[in-house]
Protein backbone atom coordinates (compact mmCIF):
# COMPACT_ATOMS: atom_id res chain seq x y z
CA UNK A 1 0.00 0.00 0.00
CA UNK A 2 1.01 3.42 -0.74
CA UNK A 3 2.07 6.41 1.87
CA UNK A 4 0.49 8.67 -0.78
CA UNK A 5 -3.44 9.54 -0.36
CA UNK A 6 -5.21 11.36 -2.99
CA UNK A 7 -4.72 15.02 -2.87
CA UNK A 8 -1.79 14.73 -1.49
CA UNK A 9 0.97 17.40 -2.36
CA UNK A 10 4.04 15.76 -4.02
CA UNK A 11 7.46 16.88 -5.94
CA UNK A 12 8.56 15.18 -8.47
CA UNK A 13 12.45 14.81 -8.29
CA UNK A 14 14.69 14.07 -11.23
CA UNK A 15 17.70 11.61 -10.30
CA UNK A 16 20.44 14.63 -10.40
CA UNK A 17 18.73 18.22 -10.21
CA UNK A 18 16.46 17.93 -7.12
CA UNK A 19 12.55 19.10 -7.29
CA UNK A 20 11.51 19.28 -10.60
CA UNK A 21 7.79 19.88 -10.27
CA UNK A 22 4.79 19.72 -7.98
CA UNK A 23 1.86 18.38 -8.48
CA UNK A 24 -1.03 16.55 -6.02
CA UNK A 25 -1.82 12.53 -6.43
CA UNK A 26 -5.33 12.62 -8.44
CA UNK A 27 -6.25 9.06 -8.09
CA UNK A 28 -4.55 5.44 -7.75
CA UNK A 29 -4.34 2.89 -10.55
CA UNK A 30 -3.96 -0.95 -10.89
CA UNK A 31 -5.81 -1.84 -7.75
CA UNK A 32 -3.55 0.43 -6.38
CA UNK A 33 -0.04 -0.13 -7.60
CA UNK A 34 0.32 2.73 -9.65
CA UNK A 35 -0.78 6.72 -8.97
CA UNK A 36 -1.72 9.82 -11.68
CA UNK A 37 -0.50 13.07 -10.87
CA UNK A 38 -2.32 16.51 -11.14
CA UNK A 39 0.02 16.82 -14.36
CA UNK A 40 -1.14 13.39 -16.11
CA UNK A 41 1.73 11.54 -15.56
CA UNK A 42 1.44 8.33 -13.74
CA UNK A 43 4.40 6.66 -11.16
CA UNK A 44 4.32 3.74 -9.46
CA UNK A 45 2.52 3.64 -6.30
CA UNK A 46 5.42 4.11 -3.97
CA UNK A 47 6.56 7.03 -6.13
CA UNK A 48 9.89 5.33 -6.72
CA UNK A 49 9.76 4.95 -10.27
CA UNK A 50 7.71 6.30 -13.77
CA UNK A 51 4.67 3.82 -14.02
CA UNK A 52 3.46 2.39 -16.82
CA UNK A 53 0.54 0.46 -17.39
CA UNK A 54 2.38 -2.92 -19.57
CA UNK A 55 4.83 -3.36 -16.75
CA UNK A 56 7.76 -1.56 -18.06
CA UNK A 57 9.70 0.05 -15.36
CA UNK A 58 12.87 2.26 -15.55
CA UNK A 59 15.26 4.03 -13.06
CA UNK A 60 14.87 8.27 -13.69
CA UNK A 61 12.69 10.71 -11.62
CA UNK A 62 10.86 10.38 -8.42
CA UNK A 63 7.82 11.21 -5.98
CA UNK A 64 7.99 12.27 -3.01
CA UNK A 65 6.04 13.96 -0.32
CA UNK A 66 6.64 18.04 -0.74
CA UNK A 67 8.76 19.85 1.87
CA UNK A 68 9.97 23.22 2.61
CA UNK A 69 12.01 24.41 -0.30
CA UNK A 70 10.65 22.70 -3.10
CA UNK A 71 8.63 25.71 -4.36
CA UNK A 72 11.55 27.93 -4.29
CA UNK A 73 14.63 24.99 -5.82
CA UNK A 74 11.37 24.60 -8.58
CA UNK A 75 10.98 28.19 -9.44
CA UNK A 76 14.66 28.87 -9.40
CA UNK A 77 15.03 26.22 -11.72
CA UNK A 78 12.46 27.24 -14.63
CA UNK A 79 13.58 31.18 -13.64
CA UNK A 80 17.40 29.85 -14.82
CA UNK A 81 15.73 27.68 -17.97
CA UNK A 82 14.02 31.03 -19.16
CA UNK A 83 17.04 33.17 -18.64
CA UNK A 84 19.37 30.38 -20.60
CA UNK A 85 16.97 29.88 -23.66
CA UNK A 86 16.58 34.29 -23.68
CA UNK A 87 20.59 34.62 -24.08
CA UNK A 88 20.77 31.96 -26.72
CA UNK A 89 17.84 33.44 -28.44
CA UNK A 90 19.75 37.03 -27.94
CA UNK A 91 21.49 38.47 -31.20
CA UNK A 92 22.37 41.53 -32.96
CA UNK A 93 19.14 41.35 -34.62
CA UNK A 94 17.43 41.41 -31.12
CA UNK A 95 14.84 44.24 -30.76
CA UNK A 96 16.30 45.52 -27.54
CA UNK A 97 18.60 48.13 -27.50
CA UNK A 98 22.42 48.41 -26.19
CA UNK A 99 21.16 50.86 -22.98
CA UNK A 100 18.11 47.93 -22.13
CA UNK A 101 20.86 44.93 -22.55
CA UNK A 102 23.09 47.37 -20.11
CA UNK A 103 20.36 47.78 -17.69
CA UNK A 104 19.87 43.93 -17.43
CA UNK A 105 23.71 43.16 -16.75
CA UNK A 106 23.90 46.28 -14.27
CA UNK A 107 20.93 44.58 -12.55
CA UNK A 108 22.34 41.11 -12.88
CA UNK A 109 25.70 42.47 -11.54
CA UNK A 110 23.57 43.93 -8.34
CA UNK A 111 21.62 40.93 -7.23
CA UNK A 112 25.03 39.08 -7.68
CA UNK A 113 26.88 41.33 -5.59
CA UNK A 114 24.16 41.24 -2.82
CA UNK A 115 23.95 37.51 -3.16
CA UNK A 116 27.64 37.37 -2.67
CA UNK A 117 27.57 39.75 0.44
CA UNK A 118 24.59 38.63 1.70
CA UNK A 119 26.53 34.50 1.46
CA UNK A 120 29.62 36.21 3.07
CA UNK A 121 27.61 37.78 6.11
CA UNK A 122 26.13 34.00 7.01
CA UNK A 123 29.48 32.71 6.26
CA UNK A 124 30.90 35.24 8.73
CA UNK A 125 28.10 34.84 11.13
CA UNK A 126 28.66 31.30 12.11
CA UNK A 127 32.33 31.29 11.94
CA UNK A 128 33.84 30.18 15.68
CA UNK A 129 35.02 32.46 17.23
């Protein structure tokens, strides 16, 4: 038997980049071996691997219950996918201008700067004295 119950909130993991997505368990399959997902996508019961309907099983992403975190690791990560496809989308052709492209590094090169203090401060902070 599963630890999931239906409308449950899960995150789906993938096997190297931590929370993926989140989604809640819809309804259970099989007599209860396998589970759909608020997205459509259906894992085995125990969330450990993709499920699939034949039998056919595979190692790759995984369910688990959601936690603290995953919202923000999950947002970071499609924030960093739209940045990545914008630069390699970004030409001379581009419709923005050289002073809008300068804007966007000078605020880049802020937020890094304050990320980097702001890192330093904790690092500081909990160094023994």
């Amino acid at each position: 038997m599963s630890d999931f119950k239906i409308g449950d909130k899960v995150t789906i993991h993938t096997s190297q980049g931590g929370p993926q997505s989140i989604a809640t368990v819809r309804r259970f399959l099989a007599n209860g071996k396998g589970m759909e997902l608020s997205d459509d996508s259906q894992w085995r019961a125990d969330g450990k691997r993709q499920f699939h309907y034949k039998g056919g099983f595979y190692k790759g992403p995984w369910v688990d219950h959601f936690h603290a975190g995953d919202n923000d690791h999950v947002a970071k990560r499609r924030h960093i996918g739209r940045l990545h496809k914008w630069a390699r989308e970004l030409t001379l052709e581009s419709p923005l201008s050289g002073p809008a492209l300068k804007r966007i590094l000078d605020l880049i090169d802020a937020e890094t700067r304050a990320a980097e203090a702001s890192a330093d401060k904790a690092d500081s902070d909990q160094a023994p004295e």
